[in-house]
PDB file of N, CA and C in Angstrom:
ATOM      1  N   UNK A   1      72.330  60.175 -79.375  1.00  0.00           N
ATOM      2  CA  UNK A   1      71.957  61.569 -79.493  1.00  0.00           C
ATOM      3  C   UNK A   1      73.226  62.404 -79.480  1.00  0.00           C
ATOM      4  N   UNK A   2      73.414  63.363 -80.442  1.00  0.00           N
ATOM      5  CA  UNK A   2      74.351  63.877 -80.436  1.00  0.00           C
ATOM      6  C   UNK A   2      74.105  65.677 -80.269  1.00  0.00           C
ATOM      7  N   UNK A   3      74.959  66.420 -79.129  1.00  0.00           N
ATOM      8  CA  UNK A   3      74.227  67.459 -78.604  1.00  0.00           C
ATOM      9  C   UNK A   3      75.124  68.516 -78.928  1.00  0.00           C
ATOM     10  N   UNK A   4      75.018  69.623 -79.473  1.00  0.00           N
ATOM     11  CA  UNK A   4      76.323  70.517 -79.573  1.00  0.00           C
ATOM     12  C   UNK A   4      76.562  71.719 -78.421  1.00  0.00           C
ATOM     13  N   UNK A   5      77.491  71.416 -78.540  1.00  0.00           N
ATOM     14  CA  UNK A   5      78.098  72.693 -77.432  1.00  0.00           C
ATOM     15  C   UNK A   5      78.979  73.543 -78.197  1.00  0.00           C
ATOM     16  N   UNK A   6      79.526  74.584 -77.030  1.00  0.00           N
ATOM     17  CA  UNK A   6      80.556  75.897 -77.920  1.00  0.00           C
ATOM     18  C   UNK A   6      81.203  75.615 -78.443  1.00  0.00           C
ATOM     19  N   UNK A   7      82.108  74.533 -77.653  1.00  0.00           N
ATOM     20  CA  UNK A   7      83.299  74.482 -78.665  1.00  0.00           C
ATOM     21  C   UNK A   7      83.528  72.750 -79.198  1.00  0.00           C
ATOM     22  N   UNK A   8      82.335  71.905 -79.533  1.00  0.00           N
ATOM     23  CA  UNK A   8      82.629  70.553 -79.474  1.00  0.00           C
ATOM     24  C   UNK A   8      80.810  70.119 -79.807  1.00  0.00           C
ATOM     25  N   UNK A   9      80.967  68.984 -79.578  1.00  0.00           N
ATOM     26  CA  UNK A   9      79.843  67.917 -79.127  1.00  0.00           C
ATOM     27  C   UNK A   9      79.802  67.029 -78.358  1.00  0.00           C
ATOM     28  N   UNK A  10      78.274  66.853 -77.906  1.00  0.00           N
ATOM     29  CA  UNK A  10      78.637  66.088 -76.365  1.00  0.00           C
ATOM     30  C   UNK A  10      77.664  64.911 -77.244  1.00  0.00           C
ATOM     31  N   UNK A  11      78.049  63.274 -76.931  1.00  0.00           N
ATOM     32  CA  UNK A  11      77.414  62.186 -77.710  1.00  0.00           C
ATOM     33  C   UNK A  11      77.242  61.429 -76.318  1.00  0.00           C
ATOM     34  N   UNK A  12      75.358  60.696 -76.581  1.00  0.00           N
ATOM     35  CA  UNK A  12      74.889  60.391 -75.074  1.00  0.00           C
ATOM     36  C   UNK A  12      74.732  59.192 -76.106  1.00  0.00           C
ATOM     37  N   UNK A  13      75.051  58.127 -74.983  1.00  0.00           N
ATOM     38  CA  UNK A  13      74.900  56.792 -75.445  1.00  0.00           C
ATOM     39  C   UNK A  13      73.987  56.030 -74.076  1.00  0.00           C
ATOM     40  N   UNK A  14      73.494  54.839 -74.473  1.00  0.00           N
ATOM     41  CA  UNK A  14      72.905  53.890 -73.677  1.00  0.00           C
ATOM     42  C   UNK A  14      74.028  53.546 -72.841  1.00  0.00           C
ATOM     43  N   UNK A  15      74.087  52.897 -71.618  1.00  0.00           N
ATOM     44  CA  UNK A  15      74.651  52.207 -70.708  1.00  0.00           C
ATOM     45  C   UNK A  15      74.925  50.988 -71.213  1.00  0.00           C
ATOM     46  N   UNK A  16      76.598  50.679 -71.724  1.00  0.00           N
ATOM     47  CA  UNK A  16      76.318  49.486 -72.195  1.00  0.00           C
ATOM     48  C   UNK A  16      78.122  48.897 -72.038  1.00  0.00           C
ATOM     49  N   UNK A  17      78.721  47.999 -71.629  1.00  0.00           N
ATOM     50  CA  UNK A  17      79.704  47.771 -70.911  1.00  0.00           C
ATOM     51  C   UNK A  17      80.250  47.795 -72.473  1.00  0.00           C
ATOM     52  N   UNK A  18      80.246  47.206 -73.156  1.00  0.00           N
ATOM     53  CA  UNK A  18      81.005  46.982 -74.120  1.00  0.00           C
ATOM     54  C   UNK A  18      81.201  48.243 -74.741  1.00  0.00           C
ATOM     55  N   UNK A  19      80.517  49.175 -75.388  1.00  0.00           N
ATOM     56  CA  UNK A  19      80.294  50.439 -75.872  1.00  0.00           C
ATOM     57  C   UNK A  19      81.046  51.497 -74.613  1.00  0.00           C
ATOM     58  N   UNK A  20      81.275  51.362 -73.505  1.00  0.00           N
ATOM     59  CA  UNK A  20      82.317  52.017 -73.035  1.00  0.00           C
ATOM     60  C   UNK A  20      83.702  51.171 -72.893  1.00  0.00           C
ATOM     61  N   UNK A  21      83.638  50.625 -72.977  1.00  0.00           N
ATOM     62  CA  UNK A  21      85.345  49.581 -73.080  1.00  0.00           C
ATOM     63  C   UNK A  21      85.783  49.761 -74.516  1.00  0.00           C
ATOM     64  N   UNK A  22      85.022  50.152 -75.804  1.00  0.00           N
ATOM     65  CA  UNK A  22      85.417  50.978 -77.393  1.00  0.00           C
ATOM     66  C   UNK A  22      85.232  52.230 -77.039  1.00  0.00           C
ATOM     67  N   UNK A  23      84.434  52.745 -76.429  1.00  0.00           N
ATOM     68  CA  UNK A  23      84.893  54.161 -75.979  1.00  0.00           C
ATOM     69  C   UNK A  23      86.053  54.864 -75.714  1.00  0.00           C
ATOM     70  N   UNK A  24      86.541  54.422 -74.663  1.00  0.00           N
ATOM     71  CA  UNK A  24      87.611  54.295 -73.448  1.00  0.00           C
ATOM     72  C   UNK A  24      88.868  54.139 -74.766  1.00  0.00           C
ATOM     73  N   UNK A  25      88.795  53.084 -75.482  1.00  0.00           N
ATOM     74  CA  UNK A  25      89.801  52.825 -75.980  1.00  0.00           C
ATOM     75  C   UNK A  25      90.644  53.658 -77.333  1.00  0.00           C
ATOM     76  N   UNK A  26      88.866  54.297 -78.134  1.00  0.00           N
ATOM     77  CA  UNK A  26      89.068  55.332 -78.708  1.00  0.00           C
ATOM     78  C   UNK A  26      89.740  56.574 -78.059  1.00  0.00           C
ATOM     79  N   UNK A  27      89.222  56.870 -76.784  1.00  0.00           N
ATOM     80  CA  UNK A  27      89.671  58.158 -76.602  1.00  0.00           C
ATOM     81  C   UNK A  27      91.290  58.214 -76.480  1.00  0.00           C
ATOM     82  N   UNK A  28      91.453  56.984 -75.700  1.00  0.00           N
ATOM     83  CA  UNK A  28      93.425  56.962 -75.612  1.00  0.00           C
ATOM     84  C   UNK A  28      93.831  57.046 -76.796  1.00  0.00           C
ATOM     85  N   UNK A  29      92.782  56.176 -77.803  1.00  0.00           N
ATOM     86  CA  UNK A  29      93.477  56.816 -79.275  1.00  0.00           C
ATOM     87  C   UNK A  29      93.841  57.873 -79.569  1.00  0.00           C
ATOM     88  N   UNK A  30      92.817  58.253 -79.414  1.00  0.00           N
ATOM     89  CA  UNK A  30      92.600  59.930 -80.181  1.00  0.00           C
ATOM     90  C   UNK A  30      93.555  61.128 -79.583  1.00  0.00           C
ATOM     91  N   UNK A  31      93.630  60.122 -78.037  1.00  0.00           N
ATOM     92  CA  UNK A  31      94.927  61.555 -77.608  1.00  0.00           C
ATOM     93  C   UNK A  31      95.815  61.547 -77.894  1.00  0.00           C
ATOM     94  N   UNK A  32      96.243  60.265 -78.284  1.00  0.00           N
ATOM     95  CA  UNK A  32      97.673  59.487 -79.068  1.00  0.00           C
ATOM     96  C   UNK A  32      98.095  60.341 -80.444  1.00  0.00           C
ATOM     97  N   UNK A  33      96.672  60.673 -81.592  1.00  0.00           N
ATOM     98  CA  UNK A  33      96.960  61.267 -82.531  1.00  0.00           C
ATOM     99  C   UNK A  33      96.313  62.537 -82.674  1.00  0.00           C
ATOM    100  N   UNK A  34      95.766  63.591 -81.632  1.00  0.00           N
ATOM    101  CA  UNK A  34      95.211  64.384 -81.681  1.00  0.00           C
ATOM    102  C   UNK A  34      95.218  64.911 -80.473  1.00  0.00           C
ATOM    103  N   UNK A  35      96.301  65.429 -79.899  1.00  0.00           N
ATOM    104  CA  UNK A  35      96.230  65.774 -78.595  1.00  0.00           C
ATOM    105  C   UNK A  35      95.686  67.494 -78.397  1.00  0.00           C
ATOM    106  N   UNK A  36      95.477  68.009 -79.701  1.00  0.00           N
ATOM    107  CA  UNK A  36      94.383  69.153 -78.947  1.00  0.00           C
ATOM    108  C   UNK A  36      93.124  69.154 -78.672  1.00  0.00           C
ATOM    109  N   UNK A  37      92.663  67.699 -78.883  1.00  0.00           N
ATOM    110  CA  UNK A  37      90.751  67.529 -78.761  1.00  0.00           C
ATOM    111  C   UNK A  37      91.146  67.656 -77.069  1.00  0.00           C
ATOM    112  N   UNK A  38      89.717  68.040 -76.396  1.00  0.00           N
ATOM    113  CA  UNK A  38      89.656  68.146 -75.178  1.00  0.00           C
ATOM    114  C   UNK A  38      88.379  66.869 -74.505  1.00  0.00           C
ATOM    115  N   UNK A  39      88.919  65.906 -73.831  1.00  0.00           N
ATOM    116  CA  UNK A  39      87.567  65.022 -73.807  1.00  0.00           C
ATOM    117  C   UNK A  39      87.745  64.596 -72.371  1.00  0.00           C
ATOM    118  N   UNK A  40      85.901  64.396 -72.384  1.00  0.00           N
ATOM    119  CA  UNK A  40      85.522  64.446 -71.391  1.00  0.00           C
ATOM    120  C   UNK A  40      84.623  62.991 -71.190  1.00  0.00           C
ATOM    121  N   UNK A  41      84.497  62.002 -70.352  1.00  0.00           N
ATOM    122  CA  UNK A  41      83.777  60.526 -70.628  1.00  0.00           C
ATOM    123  C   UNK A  41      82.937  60.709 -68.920  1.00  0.00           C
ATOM    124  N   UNK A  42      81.839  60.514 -69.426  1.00  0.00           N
ATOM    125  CA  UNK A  42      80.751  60.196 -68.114  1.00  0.00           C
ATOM    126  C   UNK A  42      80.045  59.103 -67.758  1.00  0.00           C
ATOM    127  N   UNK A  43      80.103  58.602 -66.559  1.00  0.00           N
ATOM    128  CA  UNK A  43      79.285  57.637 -66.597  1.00  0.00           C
ATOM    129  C   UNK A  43      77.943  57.836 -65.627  1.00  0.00           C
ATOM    130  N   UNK A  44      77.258  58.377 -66.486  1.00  0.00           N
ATOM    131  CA  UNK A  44      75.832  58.463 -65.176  1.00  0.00           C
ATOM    132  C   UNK A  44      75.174  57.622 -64.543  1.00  0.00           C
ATOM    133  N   UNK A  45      75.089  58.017 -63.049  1.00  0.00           N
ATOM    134  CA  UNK A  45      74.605  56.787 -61.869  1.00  0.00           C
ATOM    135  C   UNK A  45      73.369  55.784 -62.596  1.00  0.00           C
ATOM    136  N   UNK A  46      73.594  54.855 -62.046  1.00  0.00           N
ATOM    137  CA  UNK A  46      72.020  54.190 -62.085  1.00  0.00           C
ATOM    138  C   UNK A  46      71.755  53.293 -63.587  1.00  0.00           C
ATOM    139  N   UNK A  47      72.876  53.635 -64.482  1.00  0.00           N
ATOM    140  CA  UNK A  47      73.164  52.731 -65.533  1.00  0.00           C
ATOM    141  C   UNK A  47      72.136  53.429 -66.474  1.00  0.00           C
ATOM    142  N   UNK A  48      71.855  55.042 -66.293  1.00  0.00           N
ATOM    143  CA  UNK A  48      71.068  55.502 -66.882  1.00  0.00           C
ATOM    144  C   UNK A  48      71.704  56.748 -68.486  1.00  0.00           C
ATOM    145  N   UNK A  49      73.248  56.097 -68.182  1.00  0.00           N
ATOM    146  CA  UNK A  49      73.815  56.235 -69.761  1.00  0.00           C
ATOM    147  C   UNK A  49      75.385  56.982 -69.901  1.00  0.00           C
ATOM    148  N   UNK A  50      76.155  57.399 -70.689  1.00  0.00           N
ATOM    149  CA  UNK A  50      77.244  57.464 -71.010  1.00  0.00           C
ATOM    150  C   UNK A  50      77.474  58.654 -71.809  1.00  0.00           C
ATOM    151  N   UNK A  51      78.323  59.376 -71.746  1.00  0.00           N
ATOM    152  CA  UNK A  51      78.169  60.892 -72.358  1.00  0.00           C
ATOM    153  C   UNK A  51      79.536  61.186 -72.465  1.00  0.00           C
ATOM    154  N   UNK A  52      79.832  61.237 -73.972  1.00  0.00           N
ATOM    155  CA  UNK A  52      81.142  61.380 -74.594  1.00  0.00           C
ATOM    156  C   UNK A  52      81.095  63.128 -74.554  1.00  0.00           C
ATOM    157  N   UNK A  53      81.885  63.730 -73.941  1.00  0.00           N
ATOM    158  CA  UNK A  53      82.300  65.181 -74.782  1.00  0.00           C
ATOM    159  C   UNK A  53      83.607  65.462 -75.586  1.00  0.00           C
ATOM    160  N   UNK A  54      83.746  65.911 -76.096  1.00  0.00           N
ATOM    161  CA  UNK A  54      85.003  66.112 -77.219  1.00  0.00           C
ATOM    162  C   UNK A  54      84.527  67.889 -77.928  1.00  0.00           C
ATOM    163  N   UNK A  55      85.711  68.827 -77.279  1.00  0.00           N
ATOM    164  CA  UNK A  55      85.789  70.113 -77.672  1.00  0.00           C
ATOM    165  C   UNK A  55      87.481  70.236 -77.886  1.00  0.00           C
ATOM    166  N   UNK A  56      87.265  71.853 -78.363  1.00  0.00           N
ATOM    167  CA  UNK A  56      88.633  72.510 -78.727  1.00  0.00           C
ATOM    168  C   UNK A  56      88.993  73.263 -79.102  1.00  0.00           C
ATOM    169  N   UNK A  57      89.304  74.097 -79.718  1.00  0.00           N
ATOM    170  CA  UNK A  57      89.416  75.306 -80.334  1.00  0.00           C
ATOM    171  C   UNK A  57      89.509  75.625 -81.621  1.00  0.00           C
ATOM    172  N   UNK A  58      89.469  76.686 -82.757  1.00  0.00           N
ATOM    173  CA  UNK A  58      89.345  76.885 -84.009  1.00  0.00           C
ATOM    174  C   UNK A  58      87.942  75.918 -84.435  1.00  0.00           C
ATOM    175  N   UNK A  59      88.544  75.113 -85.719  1.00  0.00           N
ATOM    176  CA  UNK A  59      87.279  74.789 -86.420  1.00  0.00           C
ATOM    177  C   UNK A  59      86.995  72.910 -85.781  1.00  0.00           C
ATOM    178  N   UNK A  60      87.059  72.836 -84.518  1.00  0.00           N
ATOM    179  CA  UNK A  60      87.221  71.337 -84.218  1.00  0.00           C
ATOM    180  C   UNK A  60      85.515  71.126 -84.817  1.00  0.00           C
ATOM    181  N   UNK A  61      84.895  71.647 -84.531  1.00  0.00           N
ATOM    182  CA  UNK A  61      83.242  71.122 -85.156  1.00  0.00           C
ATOM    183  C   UNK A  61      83.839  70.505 -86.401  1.00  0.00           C
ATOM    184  N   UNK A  62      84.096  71.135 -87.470  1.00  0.00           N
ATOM    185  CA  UNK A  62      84.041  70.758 -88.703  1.00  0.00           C
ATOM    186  C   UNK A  62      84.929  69.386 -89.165  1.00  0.00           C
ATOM    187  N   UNK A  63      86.183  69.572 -88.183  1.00  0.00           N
ATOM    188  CA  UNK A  63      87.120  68.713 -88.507  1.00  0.00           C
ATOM    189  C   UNK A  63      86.416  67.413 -87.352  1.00  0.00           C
ATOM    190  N   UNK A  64      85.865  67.242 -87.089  1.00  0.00           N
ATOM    191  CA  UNK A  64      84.645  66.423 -86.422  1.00  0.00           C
ATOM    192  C   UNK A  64      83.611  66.070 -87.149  1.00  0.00           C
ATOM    193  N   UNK A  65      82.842  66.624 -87.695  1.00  0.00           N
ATOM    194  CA  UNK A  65      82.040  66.755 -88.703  1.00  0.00           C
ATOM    195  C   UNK A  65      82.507  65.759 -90.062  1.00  0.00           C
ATOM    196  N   UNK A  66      83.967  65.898 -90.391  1.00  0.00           N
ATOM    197  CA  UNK A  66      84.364  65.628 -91.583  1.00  0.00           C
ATOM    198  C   UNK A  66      84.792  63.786 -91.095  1.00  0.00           C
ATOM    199  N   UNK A  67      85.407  63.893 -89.688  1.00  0.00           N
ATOM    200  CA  UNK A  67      86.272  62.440 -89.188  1.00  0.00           C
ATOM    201  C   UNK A  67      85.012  61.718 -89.193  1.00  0.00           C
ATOM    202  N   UNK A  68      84.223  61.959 -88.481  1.00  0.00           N
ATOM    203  CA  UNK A  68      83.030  61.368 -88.142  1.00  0.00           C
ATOM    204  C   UNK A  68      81.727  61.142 -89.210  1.00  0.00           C
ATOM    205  N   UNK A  69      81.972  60.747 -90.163  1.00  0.00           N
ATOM    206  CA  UNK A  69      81.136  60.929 -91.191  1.00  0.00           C
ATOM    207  C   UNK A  69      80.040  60.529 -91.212  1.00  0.00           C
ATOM    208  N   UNK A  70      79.693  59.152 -90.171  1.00  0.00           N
ATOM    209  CA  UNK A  70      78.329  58.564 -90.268  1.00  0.00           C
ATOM    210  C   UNK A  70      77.276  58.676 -88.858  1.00  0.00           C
ATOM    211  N   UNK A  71      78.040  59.986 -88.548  1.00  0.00           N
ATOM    212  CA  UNK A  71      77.068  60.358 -87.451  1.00  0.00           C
ATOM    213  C   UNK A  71      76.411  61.221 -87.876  1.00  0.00           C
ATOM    214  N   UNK A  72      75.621  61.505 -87.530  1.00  0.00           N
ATOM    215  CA  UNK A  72      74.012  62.915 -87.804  1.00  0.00           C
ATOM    216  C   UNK A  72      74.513  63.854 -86.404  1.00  0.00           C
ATOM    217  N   UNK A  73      75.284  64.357 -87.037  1.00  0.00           N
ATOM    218  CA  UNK A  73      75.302  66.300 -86.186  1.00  0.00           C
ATOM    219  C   UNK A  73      73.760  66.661 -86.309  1.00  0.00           C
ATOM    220  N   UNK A  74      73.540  67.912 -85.542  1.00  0.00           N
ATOM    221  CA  UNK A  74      72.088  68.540 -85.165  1.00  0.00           C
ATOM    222  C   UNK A  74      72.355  69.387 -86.243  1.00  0.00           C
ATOM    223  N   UNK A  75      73.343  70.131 -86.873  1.00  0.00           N
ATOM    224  CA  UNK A  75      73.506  71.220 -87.898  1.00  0.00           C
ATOM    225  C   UNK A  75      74.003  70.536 -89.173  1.00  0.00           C
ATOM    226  N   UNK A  76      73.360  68.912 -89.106  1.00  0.00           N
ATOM    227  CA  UNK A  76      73.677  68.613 -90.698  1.00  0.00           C
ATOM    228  C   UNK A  76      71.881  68.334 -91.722  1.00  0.00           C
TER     229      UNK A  76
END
């Protein structure tokens, strides 16, 4: 599920060890080549799921929108 906020999107995933260990590993990416995204990684108690946020300023939706091509935004 992918949820939008002001300045970003917040992406809720299942609880799933592997899917946060590619998580995790993306995000060090991404700060590596994109150090104005702002991100945020959750792990909610009880193994009841995982919640990527990623915001920023100017047009980060779009340039999100465009990286991310095979996800379904709520405003596509």
């Amino acid at each position: 599920q992918v949820e939008e906020m002001a300045h970003g999107y917040a992406f809720h995933f299942e609880d799933d060890q592997l899917l946060l260990r590619s998580l995790l590993a993306y995000v060090v990416a991404e700060r590596s080549c994109c150090p104005f995204f702002e991100q945020q990684v959750t792990i909610k108690p009880n193994g009841t799921g995982i919640i990527w946020q990623i915001s920023g300023q100017g047009e980060i939706k779009g340039f999100l929108r465009q990286t991310l091509e095979q996800v379904e935004f709520p405003d596509r």
